[in-house]
C-alpha atoms as a PDB file:
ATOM      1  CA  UNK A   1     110.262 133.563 144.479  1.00  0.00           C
ATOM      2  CA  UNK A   2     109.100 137.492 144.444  1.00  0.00           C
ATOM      3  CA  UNK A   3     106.312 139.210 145.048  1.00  0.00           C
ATOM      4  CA  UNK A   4     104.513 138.320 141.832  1.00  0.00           C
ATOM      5  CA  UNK A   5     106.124 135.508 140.711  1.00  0.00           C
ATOM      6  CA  UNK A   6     106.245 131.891 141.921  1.00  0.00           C
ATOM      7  CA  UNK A   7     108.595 130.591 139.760  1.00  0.00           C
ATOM      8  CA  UNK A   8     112.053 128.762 142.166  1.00  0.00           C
ATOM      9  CA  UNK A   9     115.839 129.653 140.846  1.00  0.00           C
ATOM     10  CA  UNK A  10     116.441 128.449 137.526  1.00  0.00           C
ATOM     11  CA  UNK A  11     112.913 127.999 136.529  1.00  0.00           C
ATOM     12  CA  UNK A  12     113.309 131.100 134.074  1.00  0.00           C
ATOM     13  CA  UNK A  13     114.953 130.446 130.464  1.00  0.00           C
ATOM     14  CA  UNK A  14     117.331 133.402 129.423  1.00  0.00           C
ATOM     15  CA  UNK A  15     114.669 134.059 126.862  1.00  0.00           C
ATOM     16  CA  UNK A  16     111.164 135.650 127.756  1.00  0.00           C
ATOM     17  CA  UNK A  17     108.413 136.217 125.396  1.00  0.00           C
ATOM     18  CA  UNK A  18     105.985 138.538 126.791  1.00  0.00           C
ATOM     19  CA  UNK A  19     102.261 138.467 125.294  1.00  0.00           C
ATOM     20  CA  UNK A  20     100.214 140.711 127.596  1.00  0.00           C
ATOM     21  CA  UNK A  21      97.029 137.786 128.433  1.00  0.00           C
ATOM     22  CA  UNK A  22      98.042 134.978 130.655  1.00  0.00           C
ATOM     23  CA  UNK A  23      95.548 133.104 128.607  1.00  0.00           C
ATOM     24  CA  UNK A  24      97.483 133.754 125.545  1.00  0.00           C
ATOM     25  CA  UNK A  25     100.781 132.683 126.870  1.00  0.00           C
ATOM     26  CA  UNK A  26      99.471 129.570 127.876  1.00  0.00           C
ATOM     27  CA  UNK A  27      97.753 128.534 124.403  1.00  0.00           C
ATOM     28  CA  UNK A  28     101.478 129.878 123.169  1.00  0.00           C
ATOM     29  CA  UNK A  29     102.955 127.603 125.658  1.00  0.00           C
ATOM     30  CA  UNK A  30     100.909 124.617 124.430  1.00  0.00           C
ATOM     31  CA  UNK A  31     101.347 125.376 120.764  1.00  0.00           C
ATOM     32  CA  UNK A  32     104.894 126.586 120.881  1.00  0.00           C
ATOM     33  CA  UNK A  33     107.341 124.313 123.759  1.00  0.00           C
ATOM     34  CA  UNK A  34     107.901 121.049 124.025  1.00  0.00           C
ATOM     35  CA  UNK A  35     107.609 120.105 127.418  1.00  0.00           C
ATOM     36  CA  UNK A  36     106.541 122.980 129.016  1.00  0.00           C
ATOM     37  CA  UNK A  37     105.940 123.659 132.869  1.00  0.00           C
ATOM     38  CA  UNK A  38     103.740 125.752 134.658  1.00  0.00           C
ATOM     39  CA  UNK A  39     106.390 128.268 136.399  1.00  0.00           C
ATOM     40  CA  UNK A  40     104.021 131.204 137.732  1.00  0.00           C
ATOM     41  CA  UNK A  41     100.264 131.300 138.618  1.00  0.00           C
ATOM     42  CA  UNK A  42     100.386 134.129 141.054  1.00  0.00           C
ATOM     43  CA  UNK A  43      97.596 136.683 141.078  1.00  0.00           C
ATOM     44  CA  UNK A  44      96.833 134.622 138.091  1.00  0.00           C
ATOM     45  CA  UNK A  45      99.347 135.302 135.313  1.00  0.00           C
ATOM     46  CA  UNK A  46     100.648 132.459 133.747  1.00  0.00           C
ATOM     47  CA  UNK A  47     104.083 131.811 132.983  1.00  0.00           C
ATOM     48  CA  UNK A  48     105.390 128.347 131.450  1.00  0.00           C
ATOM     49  CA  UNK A  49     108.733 127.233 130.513  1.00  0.00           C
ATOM     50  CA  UNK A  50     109.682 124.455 127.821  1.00  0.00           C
ATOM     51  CA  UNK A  51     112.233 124.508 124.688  1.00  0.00           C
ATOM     52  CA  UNK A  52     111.075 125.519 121.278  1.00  0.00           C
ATOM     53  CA  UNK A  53     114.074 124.027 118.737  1.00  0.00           C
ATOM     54  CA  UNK A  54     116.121 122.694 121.325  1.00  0.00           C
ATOM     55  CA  UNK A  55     115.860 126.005 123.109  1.00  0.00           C
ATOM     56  CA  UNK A  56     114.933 126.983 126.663  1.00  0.00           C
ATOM     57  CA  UNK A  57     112.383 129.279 126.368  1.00  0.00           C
ATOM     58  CA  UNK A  58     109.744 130.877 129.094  1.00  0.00           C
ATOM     59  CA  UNK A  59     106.147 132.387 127.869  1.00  0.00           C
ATOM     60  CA  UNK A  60     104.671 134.796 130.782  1.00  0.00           C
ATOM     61  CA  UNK A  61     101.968 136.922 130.493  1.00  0.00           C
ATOM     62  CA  UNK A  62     103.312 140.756 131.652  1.00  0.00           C
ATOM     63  CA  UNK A  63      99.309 142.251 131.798  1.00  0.00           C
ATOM     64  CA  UNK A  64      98.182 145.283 130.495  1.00  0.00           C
ATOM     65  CA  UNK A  65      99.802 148.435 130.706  1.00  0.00           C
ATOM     66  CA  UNK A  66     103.181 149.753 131.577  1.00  0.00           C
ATOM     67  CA  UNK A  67     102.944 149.327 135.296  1.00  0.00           C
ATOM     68  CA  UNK A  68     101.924 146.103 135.098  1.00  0.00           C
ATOM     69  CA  UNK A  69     104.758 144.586 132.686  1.00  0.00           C
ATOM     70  CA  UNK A  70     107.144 147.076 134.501  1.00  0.00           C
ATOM     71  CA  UNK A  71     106.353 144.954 138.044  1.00  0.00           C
ATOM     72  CA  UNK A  72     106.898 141.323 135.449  1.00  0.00           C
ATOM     73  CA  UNK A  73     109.661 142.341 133.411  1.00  0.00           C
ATOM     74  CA  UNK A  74     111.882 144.100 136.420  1.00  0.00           C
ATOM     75  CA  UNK A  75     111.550 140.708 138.476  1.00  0.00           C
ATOM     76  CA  UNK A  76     112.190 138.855 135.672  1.00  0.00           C
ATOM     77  CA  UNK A  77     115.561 140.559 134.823  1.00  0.00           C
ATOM     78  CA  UNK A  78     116.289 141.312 138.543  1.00  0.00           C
ATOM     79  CA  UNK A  79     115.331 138.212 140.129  1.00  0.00           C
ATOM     80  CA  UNK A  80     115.669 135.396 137.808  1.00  0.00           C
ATOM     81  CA  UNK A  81     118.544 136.307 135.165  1.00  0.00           C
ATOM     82  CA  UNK A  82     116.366 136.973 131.872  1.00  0.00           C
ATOM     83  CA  UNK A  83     118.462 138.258 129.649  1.00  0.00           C
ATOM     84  CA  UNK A  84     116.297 139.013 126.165  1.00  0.00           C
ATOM     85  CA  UNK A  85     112.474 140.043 126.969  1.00  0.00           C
ATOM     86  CA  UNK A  86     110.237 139.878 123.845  1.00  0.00           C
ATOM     87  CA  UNK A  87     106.973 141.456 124.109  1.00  0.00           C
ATOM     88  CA  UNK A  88     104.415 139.670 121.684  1.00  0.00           C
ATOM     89  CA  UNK A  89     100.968 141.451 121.492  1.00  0.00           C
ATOM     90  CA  UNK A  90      98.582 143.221 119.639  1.00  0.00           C
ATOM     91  CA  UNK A  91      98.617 147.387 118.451  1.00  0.00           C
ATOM     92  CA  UNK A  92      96.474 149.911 116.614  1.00  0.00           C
ATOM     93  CA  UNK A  93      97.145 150.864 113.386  1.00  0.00           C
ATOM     94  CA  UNK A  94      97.982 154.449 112.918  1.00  0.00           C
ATOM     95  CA  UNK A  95      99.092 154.778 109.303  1.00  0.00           C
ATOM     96  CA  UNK A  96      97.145 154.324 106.391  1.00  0.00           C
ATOM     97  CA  UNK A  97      99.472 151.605 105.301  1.00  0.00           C
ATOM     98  CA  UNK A  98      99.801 149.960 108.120  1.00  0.00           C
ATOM     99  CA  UNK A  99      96.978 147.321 107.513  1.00  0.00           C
ATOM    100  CA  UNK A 100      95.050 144.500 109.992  1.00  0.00           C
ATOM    101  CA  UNK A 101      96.925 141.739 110.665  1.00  0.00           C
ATOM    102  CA  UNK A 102      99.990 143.372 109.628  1.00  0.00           C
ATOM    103  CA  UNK A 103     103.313 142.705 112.211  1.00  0.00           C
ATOM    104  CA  UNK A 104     105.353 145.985 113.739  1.00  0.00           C
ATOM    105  CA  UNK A 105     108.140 145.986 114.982  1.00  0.00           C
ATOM    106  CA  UNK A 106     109.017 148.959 117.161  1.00  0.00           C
ATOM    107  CA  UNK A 107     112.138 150.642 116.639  1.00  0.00           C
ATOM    108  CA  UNK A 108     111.700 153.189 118.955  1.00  0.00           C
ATOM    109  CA  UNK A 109     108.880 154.041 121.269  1.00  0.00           C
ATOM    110  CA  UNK A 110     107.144 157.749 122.108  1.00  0.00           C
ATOM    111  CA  UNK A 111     105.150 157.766 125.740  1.00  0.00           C
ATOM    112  CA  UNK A 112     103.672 160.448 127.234  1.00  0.00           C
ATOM    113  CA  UNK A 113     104.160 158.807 130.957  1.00  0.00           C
ATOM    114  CA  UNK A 114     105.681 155.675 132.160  1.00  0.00           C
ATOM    115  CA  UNK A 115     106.871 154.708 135.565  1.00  0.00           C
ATOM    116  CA  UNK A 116     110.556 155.328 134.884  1.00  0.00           C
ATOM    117  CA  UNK A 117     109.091 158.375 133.371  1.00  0.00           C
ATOM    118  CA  UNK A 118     109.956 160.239 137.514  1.00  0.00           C
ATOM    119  CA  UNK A 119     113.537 159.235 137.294  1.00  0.00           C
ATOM    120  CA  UNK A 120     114.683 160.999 133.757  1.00  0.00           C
ATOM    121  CA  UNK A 121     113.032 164.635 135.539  1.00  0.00           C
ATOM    122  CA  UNK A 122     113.219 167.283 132.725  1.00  0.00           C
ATOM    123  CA  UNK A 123     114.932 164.390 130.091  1.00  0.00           C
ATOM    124  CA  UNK A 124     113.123 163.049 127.676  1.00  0.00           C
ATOM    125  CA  UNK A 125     114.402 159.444 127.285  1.00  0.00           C
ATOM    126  CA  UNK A 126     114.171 157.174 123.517  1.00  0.00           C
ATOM    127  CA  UNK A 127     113.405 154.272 124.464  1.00  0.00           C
ATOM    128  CA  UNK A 128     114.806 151.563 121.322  1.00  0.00           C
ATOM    129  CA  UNK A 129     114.714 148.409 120.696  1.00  0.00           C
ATOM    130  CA  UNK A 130     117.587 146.031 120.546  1.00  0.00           C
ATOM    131  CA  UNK A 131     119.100 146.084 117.222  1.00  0.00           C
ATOM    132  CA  UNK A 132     120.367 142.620 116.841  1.00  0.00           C
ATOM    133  CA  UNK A 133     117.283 141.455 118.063  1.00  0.00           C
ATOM    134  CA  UNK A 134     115.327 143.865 115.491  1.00  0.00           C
ATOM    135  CA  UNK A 135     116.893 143.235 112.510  1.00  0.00           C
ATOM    136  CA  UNK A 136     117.208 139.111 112.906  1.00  0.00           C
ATOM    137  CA  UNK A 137     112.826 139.583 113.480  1.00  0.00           C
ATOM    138  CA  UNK A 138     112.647 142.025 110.189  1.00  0.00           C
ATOM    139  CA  UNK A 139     114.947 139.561 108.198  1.00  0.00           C
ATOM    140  CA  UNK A 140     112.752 136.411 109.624  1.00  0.00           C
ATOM    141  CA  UNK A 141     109.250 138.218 108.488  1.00  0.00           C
ATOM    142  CA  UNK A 142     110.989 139.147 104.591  1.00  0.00           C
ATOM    143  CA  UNK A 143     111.825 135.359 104.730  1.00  0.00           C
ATOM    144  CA  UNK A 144     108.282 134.233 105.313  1.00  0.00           C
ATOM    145  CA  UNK A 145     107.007 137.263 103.394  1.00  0.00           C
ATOM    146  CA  UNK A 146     104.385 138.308 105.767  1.00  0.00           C
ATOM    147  CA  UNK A 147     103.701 142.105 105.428  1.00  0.00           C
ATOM    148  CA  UNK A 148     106.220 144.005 108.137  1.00  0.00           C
ATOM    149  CA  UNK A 149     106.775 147.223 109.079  1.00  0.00           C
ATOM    150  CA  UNK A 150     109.880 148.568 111.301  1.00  0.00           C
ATOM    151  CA  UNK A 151     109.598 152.384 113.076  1.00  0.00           C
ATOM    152  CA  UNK A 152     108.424 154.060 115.853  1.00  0.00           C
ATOM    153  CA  UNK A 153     105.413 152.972 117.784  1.00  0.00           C
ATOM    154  CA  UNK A 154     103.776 155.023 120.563  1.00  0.00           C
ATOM    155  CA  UNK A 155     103.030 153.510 124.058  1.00  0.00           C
ATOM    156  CA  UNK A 156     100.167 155.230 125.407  1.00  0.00           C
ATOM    157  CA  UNK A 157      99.364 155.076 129.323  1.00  0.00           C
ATOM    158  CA  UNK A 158      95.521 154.953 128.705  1.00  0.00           C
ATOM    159  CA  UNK A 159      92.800 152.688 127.023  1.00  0.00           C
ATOM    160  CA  UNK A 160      90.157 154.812 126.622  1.00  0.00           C
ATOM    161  CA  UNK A 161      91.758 157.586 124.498  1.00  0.00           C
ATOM    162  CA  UNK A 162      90.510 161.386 125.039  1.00  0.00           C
ATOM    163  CA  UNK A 163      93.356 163.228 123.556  1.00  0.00           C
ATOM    164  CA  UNK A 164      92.717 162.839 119.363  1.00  0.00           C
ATOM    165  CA  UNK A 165      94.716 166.032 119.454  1.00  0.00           C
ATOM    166  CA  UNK A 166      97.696 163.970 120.421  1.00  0.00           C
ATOM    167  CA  UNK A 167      97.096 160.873 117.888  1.00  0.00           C
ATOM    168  CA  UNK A 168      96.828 163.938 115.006  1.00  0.00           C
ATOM    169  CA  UNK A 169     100.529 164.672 115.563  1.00  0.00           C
ATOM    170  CA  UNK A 170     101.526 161.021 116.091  1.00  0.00           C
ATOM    171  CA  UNK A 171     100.069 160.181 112.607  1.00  0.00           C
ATOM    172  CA  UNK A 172     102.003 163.409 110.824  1.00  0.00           C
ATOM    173  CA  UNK A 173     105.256 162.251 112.502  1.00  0.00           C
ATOM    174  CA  UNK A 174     104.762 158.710 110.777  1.00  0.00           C
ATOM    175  CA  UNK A 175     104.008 157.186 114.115  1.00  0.00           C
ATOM    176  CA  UNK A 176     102.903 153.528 112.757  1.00  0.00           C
ATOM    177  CA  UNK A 177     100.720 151.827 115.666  1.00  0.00           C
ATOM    178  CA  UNK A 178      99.918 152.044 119.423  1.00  0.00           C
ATOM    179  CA  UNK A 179      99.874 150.229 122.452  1.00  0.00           C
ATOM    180  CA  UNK A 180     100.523 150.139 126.006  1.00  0.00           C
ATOM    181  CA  UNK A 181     103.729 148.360 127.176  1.00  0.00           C
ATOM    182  CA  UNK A 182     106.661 148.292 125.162  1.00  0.00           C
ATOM    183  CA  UNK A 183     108.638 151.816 126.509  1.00  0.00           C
ATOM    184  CA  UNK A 184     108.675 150.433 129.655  1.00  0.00           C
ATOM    185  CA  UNK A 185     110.046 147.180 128.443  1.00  0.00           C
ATOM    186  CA  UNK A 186     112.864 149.117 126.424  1.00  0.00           C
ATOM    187  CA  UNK A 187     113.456 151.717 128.526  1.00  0.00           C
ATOM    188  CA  UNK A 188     113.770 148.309 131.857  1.00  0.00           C
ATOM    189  CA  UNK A 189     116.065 146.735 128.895  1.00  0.00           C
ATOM    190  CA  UNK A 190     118.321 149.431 128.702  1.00  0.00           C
ATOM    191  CA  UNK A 191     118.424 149.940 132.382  1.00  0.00           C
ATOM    192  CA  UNK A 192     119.678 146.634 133.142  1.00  0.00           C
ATOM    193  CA  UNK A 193     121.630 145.912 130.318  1.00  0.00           C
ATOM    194  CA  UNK A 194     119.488 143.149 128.821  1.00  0.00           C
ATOM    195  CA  UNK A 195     117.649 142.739 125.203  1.00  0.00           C
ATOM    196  CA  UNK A 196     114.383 143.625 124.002  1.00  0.00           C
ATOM    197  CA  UNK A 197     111.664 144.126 121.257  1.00  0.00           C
ATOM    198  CA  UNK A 198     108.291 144.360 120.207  1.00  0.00           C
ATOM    199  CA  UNK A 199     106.782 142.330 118.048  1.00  0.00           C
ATOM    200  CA  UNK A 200     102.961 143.315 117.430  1.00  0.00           C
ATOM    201  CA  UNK A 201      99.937 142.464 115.231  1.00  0.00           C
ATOM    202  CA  UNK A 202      97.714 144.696 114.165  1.00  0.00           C
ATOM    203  CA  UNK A 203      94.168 144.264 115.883  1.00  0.00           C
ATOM    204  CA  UNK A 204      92.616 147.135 114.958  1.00  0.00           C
ATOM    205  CA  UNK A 205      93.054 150.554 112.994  1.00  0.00           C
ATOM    206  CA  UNK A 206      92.207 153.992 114.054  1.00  0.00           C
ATOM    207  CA  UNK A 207      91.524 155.550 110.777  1.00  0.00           C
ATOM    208  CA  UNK A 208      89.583 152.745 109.648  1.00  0.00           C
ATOM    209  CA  UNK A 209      87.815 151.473 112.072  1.00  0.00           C
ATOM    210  CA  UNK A 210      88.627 147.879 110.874  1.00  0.00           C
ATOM    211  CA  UNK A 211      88.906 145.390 114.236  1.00  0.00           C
ATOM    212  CA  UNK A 212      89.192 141.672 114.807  1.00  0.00           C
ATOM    213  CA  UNK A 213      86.658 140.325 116.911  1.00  0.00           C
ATOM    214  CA  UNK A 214      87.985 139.183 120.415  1.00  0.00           C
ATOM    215  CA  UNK A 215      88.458 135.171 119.815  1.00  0.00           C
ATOM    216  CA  UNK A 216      91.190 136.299 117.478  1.00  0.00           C
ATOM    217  CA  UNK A 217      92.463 138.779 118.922  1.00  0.00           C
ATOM    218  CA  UNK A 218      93.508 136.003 122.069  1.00  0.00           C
ATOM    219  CA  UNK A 219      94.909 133.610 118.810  1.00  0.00           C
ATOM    220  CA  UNK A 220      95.554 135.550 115.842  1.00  0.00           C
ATOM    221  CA  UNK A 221      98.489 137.190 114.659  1.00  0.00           C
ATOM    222  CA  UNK A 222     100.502 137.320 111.526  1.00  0.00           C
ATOM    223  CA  UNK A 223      99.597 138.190 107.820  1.00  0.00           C
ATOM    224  CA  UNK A 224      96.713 138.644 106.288  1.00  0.00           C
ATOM    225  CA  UNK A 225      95.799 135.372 104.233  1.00  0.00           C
ATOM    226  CA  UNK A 226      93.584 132.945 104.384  1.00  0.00           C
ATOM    227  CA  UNK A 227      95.545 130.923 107.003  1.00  0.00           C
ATOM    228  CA  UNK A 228      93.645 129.846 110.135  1.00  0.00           C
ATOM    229  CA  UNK A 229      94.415 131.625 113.590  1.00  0.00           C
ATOM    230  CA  UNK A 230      96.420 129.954 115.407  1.00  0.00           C
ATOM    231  CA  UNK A 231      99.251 129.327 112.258  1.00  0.00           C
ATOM    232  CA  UNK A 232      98.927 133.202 112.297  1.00  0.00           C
ATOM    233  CA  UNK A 233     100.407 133.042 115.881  1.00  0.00           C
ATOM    234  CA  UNK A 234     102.646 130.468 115.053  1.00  0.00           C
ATOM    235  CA  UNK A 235     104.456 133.066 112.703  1.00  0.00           C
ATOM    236  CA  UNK A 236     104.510 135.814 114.997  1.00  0.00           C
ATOM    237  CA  UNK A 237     105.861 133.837 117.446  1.00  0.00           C
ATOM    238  CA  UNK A 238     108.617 132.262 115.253  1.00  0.00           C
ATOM    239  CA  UNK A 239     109.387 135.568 114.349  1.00  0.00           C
ATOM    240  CA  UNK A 240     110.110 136.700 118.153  1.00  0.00           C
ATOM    241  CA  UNK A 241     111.925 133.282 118.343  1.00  0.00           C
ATOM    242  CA  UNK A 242     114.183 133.593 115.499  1.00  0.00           C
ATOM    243  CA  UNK A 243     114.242 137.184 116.805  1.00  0.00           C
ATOM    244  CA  UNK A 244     115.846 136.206 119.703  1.00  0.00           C
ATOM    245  CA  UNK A 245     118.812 134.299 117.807  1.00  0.00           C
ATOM    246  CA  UNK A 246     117.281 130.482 117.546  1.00  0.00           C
ATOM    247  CA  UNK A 247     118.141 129.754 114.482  1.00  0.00           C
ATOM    248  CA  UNK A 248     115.249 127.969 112.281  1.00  0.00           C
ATOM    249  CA  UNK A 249     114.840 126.917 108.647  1.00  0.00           C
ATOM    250  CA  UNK A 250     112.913 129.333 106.990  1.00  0.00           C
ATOM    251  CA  UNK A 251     110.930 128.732 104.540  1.00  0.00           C
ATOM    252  CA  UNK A 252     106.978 129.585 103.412  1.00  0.00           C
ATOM    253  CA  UNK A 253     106.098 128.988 100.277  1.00  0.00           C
ATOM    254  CA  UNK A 254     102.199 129.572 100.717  1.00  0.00           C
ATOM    255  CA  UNK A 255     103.834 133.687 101.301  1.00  0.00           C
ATOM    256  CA  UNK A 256     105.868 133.356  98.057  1.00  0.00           C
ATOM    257  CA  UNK A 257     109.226 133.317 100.398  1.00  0.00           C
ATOM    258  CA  UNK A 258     112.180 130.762 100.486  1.00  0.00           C
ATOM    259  CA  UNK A 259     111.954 128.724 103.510  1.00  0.00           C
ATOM    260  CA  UNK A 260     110.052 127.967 107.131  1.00  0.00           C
ATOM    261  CA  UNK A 261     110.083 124.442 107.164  1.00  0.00           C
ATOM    262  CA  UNK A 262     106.997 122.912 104.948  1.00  0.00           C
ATOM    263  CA  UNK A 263     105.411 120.784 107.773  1.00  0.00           C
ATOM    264  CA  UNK A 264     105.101 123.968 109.515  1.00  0.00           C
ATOM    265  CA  UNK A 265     104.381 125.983 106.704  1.00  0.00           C
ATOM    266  CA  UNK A 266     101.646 123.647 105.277  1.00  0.00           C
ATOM    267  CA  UNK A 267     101.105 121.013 107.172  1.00  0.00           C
ATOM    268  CA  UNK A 268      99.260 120.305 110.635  1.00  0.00           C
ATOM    269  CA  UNK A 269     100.475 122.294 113.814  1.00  0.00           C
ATOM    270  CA  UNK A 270     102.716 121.502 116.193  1.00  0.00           C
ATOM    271  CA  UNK A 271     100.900 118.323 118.214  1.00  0.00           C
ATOM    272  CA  UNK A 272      99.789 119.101 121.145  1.00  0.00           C
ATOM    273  CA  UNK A 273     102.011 117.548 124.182  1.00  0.00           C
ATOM    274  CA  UNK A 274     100.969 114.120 125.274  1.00  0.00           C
ATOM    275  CA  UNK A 275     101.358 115.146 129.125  1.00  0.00           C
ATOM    276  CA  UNK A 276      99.160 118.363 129.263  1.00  0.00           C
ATOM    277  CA  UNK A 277     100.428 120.917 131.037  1.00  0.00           C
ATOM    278  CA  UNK A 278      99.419 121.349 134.746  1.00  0.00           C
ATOM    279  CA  UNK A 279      97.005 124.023 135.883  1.00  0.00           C
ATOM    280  CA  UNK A 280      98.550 124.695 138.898  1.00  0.00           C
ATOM    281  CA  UNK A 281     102.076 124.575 140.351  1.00  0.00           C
ATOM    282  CA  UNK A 282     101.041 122.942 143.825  1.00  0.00           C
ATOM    283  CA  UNK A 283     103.328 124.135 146.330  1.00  0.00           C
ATOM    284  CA  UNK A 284     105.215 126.655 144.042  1.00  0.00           C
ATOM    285  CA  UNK A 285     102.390 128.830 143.764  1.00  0.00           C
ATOM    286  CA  UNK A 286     102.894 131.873 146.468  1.00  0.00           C
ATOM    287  CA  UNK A 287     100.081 133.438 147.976  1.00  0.00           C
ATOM    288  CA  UNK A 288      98.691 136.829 147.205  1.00  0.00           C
ATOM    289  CA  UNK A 289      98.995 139.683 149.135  1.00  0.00           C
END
């Protein structure tokens, strides 16, 4: 048990997918693991742990911002032993190709600021992605055939954006989205000799305008097709799973690929668990401070 996370010894799978809502990782961990356990409710972010494909997986929710997955993801590597952190979230698009609903995965990362940001002094650190992990998620997304793009992505340290003078230079230097975590999470990776990536959707674009409305931003990720919402998270998620080295048979036809398996593909989604998962984690749960 830490500071900010509940969770006893061995509670935490080796693998860690990281969406930034608590809500979001548990509708992930209800869609997504069989079995699944509610691990961490301190200061209210979620995490659960089940298997996906005979894997041992944990879903917990990191927050938003870099200080706030910084706090997750350094306990989680520190304290409990994760060994490949996948962040799983949303970006803006900052490329005119670079559509809604499209998936990024970040190479490489440009920040203005981060909290490790004090400890490189006059250095300025790339933080990049894990390629093994990369290039199994790129390979998984050509599979499926959902439109992917791989390059560098810029973390910024602010929502509310007053510098367009900075996003100008991002978008000449081919810059493809934003968001707010994932240099930390490399540059923590890297640090501790563990695995990461980001796998994003795009929610929104800055040159359009263009923005899904907040219900699907929560439950929405992956191409953009007529599928409902949640299979659109399914496929992001497999991605990051797959990603991570869980090997899955591939196949969606409905995307013109050659395999994800056709129940998944087509059919219904994954049944919800008979035993729903618990709410709380009784005497597990720390107190705040």
């Amino acid at each position: 048990m830490t500071f900010h996370i509940g969770a006893k010894p061995g509670d935490i799978a080796e693998t860690v997918l990281l969406p930034g809502d608590p809500y979001r990782a548990r509708w992930a961990a209800q869609t997504y693991l069989k079995d699944a356990v509610l691990v961490n409710e301190v200061r209210g972010m979620l995490g659960y742990t089940g298997t996906w494909n005979g894997h041992r997986v944990t879903i917990h929710g990191s927050g938003m911002g870099m200080p706030s997955l910084s706090i997750y993801a350094t306990e989680l590597m520190k304290d409990y032993g994760a060994q490949t952190l996948i962040r799983i979230g949303s970006a803006g698009a900052m490329q005119p190709q670079v559509k809604v609903r499209d998936i990024v995965l970040a190479q490489a990362v440009t920040t203005c600021g981060s909290p490790s940001r004090s400890i490189f002094r006059e250095l300025s650190y790339a933080p990049v992605a894990d390629f093994g992990l990369l290039s199994r998620a790129h390979a998984a997304a050509q599979s499926i055939g959902v439109p992917v793009h791989v390059g560098g992505i810029y973390s910024s340290d602010t929502f509310y954006d007053e510098r367009p003078d900075l996003n100008e230079q991002m978008q000449r230097h081919g810059v493809l989205c934003v968001e707010m975590e994932a240099a930390e999470l490399y540059t923590l990776a890297a640090r501790y000799g563990r695995r990461a990536l980001a796998v994003l959707t795009i929610s929104d674009h800055l040159l359009t305008h263009e923005a899904l409305p907040a219900d699907q931003r929560e439950r929405s990720f992956g191409a953009e097709t007529p599928m409902p919402p949640r299979r659109r998270f399914l496929i992001l998620g497999t991605i990051a799973l797959i990603g991570a080295g869980f090997a899955y048979p591939l196949v969606y036809p409905a995307y013109g690929g050659t395999s994800l398996d056709a129940e998944t593909a087509n059919g219904p989604l994954p049944a919800q668990r008979k035993a729903p998962i618990p709410l709380t984690c009784g005497e597990r749960t720390s107190s705040l401070r």
